[in-house]
N, C-alpha and C. Protein backbone atom coordinates (compact mmCIF):
# COMPACT_ATOMS: atom_id res chain seq x y z
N UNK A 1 134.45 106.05 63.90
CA UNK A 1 133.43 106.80 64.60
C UNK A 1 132.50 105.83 65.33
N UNK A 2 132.04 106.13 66.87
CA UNK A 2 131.63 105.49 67.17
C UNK A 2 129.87 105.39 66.83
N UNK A 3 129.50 104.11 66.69
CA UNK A 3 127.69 104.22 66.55
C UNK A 3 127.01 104.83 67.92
N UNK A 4 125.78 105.67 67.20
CA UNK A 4 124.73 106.06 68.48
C UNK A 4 125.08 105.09 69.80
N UNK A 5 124.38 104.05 69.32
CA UNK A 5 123.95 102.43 70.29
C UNK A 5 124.85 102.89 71.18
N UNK A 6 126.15 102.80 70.80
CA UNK A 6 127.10 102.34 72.04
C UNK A 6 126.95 103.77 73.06
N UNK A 7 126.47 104.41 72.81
CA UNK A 7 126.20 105.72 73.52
C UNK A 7 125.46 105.53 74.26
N UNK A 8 124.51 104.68 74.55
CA UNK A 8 123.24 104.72 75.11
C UNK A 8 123.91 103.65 76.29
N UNK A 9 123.33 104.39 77.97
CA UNK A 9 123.96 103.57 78.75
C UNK A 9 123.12 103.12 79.61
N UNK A 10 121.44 103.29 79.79
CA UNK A 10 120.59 102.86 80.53
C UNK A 10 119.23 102.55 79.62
N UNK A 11 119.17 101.32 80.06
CA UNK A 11 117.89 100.73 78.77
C UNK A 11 116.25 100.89 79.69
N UNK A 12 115.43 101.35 79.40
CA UNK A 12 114.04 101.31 80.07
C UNK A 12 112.75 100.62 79.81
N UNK A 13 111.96 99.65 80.51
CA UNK A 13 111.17 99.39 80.03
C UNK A 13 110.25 99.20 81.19
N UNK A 14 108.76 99.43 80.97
CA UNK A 14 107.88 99.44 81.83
C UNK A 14 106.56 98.54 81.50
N UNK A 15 105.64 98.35 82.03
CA UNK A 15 104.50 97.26 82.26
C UNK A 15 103.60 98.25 82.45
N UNK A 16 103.56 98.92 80.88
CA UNK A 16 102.35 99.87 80.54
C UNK A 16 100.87 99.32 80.93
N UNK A 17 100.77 97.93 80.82
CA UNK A 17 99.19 97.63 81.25
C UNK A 17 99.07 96.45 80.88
N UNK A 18 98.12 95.63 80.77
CA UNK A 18 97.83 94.62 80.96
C UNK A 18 98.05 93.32 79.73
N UNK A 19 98.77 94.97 78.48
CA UNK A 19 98.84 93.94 77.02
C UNK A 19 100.40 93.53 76.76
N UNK A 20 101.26 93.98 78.48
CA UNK A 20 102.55 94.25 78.10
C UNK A 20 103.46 94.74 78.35
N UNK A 21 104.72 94.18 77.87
CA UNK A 21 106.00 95.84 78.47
C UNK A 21 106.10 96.57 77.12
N UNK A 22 106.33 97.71 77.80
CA UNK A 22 106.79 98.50 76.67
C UNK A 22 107.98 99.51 76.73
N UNK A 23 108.89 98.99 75.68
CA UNK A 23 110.51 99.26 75.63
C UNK A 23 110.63 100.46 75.09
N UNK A 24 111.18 101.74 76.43
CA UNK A 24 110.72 103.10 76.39
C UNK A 24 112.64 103.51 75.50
N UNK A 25 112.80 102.16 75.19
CA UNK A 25 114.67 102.66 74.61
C UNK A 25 115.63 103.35 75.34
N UNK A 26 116.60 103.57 75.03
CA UNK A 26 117.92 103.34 75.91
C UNK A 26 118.08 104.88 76.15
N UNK A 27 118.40 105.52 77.45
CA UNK A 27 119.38 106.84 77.56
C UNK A 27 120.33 107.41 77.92
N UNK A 28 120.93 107.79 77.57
CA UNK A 28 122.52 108.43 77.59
C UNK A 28 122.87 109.01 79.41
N UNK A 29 121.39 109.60 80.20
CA UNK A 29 121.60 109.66 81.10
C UNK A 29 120.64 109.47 82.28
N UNK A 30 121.23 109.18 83.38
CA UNK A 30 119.74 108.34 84.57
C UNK A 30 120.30 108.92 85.81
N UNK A 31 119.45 109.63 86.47
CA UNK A 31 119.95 110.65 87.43
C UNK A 31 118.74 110.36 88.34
N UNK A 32 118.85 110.10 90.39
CA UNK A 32 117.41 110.48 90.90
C UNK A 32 117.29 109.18 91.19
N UNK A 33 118.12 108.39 90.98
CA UNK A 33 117.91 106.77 91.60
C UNK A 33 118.37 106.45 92.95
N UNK A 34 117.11 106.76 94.09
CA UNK A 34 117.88 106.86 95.43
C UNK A 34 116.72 106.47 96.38
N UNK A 35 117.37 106.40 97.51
CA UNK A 35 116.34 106.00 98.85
C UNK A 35 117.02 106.72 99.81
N UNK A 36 115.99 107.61 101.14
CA UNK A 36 116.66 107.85 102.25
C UNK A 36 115.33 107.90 103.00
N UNK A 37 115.69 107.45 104.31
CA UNK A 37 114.66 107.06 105.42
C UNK A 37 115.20 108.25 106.14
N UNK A 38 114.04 108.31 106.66
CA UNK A 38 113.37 110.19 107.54
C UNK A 38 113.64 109.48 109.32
N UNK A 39 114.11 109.94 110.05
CA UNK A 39 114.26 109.22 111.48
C UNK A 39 114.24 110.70 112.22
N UNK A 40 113.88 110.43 113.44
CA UNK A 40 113.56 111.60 114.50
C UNK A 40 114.59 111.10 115.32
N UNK A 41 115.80 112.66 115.78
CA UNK A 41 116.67 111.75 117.01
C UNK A 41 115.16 111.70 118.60
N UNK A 42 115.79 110.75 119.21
CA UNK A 42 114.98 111.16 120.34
C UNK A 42 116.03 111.01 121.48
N UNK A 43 116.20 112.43 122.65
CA UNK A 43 117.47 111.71 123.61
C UNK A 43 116.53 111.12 124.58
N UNK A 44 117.39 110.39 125.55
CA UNK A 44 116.98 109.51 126.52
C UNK A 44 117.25 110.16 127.82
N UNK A 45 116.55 110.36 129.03
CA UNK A 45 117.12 111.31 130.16
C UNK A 45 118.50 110.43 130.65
N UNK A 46 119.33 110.71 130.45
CA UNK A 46 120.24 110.40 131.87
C UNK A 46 121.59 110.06 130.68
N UNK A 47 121.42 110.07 129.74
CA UNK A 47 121.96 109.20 128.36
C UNK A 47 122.93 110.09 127.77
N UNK A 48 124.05 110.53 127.57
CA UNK A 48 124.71 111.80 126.87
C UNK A 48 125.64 111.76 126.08
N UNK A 49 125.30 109.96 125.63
CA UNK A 49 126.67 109.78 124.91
C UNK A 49 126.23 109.51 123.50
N UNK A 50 124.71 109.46 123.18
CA UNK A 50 124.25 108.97 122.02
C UNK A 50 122.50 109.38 122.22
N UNK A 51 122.03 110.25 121.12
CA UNK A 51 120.76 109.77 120.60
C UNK A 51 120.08 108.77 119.92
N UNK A 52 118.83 108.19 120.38
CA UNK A 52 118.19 107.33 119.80
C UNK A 52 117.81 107.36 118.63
N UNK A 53 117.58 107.15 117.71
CA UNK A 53 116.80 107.44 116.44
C UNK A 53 115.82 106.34 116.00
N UNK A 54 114.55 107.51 116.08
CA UNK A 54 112.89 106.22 115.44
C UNK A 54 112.98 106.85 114.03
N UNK A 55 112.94 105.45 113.19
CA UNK A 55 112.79 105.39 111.65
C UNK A 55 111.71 105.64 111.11
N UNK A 56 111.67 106.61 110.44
CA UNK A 56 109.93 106.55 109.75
C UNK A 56 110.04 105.88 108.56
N UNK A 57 109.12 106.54 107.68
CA UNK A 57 109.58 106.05 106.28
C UNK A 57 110.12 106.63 105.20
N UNK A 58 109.89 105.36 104.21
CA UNK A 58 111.22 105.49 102.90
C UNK A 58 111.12 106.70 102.20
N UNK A 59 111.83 107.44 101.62
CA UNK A 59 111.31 108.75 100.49
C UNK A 59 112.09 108.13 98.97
N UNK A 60 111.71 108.02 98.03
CA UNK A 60 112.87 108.12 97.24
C UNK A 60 112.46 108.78 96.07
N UNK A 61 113.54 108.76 95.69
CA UNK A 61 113.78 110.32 94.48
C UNK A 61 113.30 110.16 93.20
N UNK A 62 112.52 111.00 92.50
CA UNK A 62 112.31 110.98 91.08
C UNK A 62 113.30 110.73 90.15
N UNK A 63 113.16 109.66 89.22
CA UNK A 63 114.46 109.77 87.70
C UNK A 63 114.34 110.29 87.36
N UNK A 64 115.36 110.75 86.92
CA UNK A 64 115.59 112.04 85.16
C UNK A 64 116.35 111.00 84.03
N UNK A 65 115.55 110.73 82.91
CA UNK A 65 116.16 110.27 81.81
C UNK A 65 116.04 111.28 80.73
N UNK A 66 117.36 111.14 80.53
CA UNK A 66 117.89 111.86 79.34
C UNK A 66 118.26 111.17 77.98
N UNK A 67 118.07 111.51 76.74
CA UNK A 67 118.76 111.61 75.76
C UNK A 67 118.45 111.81 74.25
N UNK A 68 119.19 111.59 73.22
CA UNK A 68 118.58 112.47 72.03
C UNK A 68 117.18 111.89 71.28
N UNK A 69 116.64 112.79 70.92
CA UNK A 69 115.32 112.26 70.63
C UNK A 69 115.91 111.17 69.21
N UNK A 70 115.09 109.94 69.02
CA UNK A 70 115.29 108.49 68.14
C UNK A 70 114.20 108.06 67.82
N UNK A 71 113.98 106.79 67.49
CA UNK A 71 112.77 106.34 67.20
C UNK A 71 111.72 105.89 68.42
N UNK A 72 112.55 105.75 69.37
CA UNK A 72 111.71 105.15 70.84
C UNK A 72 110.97 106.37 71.61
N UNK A 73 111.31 107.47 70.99
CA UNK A 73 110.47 108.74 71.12
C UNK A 73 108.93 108.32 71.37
N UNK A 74 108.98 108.07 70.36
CA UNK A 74 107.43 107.60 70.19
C UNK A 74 106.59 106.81 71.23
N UNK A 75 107.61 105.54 71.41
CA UNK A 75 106.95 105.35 72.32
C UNK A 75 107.00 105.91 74.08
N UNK A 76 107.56 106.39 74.37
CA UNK A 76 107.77 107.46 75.61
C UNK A 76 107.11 108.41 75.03
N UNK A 77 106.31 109.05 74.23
CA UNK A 77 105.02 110.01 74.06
C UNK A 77 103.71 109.33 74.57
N UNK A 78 103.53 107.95 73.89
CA UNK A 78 102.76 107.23 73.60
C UNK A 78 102.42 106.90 75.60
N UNK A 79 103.32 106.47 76.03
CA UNK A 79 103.14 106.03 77.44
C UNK A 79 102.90 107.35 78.31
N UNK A 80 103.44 108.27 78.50
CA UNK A 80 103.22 109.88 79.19
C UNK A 80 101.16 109.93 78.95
N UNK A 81 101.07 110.40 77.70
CA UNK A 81 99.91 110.77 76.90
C UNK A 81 99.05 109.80 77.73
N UNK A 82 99.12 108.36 77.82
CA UNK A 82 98.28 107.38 78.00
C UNK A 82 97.91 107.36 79.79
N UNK A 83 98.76 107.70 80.37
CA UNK A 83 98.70 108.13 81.86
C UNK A 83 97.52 109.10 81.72
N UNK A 84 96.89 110.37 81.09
CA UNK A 84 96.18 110.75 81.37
C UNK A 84 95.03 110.33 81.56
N UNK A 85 94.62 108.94 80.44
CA UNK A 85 93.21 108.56 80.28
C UNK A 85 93.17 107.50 81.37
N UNK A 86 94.29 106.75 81.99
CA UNK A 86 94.68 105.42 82.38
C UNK A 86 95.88 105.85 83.54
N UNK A 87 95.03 106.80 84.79
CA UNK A 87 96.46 106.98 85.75
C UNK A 87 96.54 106.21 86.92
N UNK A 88 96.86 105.28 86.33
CA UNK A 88 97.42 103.56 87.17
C UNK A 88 98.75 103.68 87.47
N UNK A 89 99.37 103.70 88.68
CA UNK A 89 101.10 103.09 88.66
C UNK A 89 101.27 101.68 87.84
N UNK A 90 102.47 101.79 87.34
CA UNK A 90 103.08 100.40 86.97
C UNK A 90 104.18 100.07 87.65
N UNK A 91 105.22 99.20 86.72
CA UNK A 91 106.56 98.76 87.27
C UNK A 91 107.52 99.30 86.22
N UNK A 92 108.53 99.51 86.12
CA UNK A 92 109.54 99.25 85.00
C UNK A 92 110.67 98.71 85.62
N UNK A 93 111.18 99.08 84.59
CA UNK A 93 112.71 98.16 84.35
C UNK A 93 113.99 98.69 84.24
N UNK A 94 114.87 99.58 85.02
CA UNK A 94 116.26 100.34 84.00
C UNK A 94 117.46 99.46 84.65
N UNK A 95 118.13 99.70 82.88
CA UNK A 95 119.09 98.34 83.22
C UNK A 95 120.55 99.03 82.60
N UNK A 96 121.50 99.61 83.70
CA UNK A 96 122.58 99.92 83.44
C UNK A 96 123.40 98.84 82.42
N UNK A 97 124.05 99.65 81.10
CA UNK A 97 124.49 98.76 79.93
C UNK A 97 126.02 99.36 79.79
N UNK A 98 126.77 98.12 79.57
CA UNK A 98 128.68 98.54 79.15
C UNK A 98 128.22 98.91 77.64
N UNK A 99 129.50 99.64 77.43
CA UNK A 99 129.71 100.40 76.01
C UNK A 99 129.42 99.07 74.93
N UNK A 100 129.36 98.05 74.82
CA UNK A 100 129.22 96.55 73.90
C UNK A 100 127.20 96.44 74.01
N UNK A 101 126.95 97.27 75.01
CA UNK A 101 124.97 97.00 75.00
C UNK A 101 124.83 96.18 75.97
N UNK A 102 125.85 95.29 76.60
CA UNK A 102 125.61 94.10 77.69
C UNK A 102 124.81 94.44 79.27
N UNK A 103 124.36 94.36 80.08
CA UNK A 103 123.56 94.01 81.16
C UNK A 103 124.34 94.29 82.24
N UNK A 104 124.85 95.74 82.74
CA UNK A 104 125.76 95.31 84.01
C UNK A 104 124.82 95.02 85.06
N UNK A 105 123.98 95.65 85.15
CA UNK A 105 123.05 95.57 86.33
C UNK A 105 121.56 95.91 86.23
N UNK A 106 120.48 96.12 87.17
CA UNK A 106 119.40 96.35 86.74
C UNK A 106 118.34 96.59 87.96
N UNK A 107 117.78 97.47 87.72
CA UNK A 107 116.61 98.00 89.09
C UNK A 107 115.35 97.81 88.80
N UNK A 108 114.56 96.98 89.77
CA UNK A 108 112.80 97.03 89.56
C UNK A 108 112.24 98.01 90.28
N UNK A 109 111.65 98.75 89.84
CA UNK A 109 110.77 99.68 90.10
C UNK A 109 109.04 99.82 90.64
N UNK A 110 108.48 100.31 91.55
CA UNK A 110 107.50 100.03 92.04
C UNK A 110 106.58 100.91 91.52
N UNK A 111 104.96 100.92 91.53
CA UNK A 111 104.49 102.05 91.24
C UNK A 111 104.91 103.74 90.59
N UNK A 112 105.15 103.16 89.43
CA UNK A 112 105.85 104.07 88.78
C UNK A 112 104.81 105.12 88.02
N UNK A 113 104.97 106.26 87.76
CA UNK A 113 104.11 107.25 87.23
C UNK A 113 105.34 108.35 86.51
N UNK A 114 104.64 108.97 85.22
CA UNK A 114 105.42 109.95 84.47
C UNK A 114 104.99 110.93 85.40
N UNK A 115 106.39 111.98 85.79
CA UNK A 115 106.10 113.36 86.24
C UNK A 115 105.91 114.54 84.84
N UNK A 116 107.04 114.23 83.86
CA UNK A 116 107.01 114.90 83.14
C UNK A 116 107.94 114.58 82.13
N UNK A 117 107.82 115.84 81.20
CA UNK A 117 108.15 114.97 79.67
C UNK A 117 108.83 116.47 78.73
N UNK A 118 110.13 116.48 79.13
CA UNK A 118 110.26 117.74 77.99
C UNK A 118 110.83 117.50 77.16
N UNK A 119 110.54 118.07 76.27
CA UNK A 119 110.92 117.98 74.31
C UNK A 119 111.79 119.03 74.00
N UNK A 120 112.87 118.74 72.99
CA UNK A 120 113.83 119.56 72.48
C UNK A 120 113.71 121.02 72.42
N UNK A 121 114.58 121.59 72.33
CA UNK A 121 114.49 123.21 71.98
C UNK A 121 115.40 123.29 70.40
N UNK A 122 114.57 123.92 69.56
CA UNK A 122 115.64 124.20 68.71
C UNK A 122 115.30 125.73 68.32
N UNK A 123 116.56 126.21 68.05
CA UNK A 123 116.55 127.41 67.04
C UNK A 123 116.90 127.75 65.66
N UNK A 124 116.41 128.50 64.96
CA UNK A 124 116.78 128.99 63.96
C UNK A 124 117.87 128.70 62.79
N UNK A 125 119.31 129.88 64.07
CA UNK A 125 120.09 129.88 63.63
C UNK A 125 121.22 128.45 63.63
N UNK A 126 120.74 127.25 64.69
CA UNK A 126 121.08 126.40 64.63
C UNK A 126 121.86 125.68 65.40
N UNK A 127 122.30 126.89 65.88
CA UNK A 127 123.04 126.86 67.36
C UNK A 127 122.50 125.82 68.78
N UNK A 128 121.36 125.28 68.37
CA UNK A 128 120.83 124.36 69.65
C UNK A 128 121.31 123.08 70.08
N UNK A 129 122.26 122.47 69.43
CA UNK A 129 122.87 121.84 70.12
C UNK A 129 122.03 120.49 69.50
N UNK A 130 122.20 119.20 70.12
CA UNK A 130 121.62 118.18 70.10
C UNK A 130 120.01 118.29 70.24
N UNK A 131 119.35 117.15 69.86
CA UNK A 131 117.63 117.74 70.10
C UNK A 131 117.22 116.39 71.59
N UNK A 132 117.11 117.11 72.80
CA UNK A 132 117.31 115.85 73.32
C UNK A 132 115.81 116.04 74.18
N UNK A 133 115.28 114.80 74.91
CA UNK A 133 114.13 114.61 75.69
C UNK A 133 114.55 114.44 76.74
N UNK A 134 113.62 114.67 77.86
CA UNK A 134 114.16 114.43 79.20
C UNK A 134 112.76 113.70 79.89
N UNK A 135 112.85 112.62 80.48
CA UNK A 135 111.50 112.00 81.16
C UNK A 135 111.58 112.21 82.02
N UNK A 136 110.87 112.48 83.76
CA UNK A 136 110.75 112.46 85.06
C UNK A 136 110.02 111.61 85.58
N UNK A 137 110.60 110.06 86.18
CA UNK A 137 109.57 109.65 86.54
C UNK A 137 109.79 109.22 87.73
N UNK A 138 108.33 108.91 88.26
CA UNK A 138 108.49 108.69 89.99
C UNK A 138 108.40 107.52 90.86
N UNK A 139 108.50 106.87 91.78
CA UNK A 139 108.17 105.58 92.02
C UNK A 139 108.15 105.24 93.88
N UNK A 140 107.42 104.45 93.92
CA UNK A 140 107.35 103.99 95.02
C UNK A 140 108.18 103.21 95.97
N UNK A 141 109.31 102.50 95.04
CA UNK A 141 110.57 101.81 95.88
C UNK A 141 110.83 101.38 94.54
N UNK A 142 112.34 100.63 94.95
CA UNK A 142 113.22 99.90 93.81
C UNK A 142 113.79 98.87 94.77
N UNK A 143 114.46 97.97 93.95
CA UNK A 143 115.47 97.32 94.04
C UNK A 143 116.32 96.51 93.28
N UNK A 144 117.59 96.44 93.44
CA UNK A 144 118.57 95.67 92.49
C UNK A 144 118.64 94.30 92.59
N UNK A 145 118.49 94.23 90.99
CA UNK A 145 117.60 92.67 90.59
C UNK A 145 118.95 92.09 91.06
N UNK A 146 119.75 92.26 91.59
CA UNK A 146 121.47 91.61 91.75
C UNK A 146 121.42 91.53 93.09
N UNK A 147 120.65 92.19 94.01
CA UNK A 147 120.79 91.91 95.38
C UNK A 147 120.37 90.58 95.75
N UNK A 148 120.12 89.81 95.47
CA UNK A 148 120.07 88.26 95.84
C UNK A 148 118.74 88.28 96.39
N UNK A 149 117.67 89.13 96.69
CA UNK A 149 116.99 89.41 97.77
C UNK A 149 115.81 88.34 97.27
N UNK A 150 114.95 87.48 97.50
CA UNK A 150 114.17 86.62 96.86
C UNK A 150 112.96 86.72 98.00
N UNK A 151 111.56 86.92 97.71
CA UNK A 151 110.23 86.69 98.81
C UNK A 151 109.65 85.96 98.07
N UNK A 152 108.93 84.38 98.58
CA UNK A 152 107.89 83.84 97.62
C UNK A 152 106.59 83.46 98.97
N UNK A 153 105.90 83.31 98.63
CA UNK A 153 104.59 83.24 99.31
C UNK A 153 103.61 82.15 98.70
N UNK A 154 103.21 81.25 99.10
CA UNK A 154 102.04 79.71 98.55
C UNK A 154 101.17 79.70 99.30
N UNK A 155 100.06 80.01 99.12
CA UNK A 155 99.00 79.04 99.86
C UNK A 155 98.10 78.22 98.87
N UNK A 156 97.64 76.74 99.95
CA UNK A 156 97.15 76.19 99.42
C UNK A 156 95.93 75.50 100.36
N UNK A 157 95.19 74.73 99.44
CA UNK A 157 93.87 74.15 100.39
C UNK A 157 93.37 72.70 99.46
N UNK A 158 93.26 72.08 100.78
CA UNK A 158 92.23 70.78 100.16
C UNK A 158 91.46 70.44 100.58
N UNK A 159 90.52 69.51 100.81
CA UNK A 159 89.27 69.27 100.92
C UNK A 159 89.61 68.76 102.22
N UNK A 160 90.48 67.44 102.59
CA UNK A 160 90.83 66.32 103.48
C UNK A 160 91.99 67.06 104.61
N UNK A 161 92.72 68.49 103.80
CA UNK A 161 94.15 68.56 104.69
C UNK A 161 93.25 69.85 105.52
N UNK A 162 92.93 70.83 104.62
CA UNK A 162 92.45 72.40 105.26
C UNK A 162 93.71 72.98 104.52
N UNK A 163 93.82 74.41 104.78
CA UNK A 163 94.49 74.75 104.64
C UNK A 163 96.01 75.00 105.16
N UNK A 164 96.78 75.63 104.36
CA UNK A 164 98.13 75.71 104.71
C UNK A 164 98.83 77.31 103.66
N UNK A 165 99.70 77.65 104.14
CA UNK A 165 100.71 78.56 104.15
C UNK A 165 101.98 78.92 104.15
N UNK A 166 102.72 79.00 103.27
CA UNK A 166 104.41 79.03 103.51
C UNK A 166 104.83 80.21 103.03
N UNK A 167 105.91 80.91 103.77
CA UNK A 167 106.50 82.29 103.12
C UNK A 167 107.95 81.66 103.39
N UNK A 168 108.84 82.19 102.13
CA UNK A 168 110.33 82.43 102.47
C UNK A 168 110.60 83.68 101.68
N UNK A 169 111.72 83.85 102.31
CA UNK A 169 112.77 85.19 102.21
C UNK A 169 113.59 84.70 101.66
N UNK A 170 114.57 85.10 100.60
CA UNK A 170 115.89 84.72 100.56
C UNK A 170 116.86 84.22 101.24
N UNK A 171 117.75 83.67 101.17
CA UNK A 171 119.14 83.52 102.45
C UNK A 171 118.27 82.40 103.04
N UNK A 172 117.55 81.34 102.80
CA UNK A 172 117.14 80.08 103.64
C UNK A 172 116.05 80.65 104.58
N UNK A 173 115.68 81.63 105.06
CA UNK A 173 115.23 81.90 106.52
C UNK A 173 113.43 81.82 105.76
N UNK A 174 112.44 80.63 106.41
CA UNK A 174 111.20 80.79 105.65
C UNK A 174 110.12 80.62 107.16
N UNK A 175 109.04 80.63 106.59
CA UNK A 175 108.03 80.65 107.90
C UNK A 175 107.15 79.54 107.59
């Protein structure tokens, strides 16, 4: 029989505040991980073989994490609850895992906020099935820590030079 663990296929963790991350535990399912840019066609007079298109901006989609309520419950109460007194975006962390728990991949998350938080249903007669939680949360952009994509930024100053400034991008290309 197989253990829970290996069930669990997306691990979460977020940068609740200033004392820390906090490891919201693994779920069975991660749905809502997306980006699509909004563009207006515009035609051109005389032009009939193609519209132009101006890009606005990014939208992207709320997560849905799923899975059975465990001990990390707690803390995914603990973080929801704490948004009310403390409603700051953060960052997190979800990190697609092979059936062994290993690291296939992994997304950073921008300004992140709980939408919502539902808790099991059970009945009676017993019939309810698994007791599972579902989180909704929202964010401002992502990206895959695997895309190579790297930005660093320095400035510095001295007394004798003045100041100075350097930005690079990934892929060599810097300013």
């Amino acid at each position: 029989m197989e253990t829970p663990a290996l069930l669990h296929n997306f691990a979460v963790v977020v940068d609740a505040d200033a004392g820390g991350r906090t490891d919201l535990g693994a779920f069975v399912s991660c749905s809502g991980l997306k980006v699509s840019y909004a563009y207006e066609p515009l035609a051109e007079g005389g032009e009939n073989n193609f519209a132009h298109r101006l890009w606005g901006p990014a939208t992207y989609g709320d997560v849905t994490l799923t899975r059975g309520i465990d001990g990390a419950s707690a803390a995914v109460a603990e973080w929801v609850n704490g948004f009310a007194t403390d409603p700051s975006p953060t960052t997190a962390r979800i990190a697609a895992l092979d059936p062994a728990g290993e690291e296939i991949t992994a997304w950073s998350l921008q300004g992140v906020v709980p939408i919502s938080w539902t808790g099991p249903s059970w009945k009676v007669d017993g019939a309810s099935g698994a007791a599972l939680e579902t989180l909704v949360i929202a964010h401002t952009g992502f990206m895959s820590e695997g895309s190579g994509f790297e930005a660093t930024f320095e400035l510095s100053a001295s007394a004798s030079a003045g100041f100075s400034a350097s930005a690079s991008i990934g892929g060599g290309f810097s300013i």
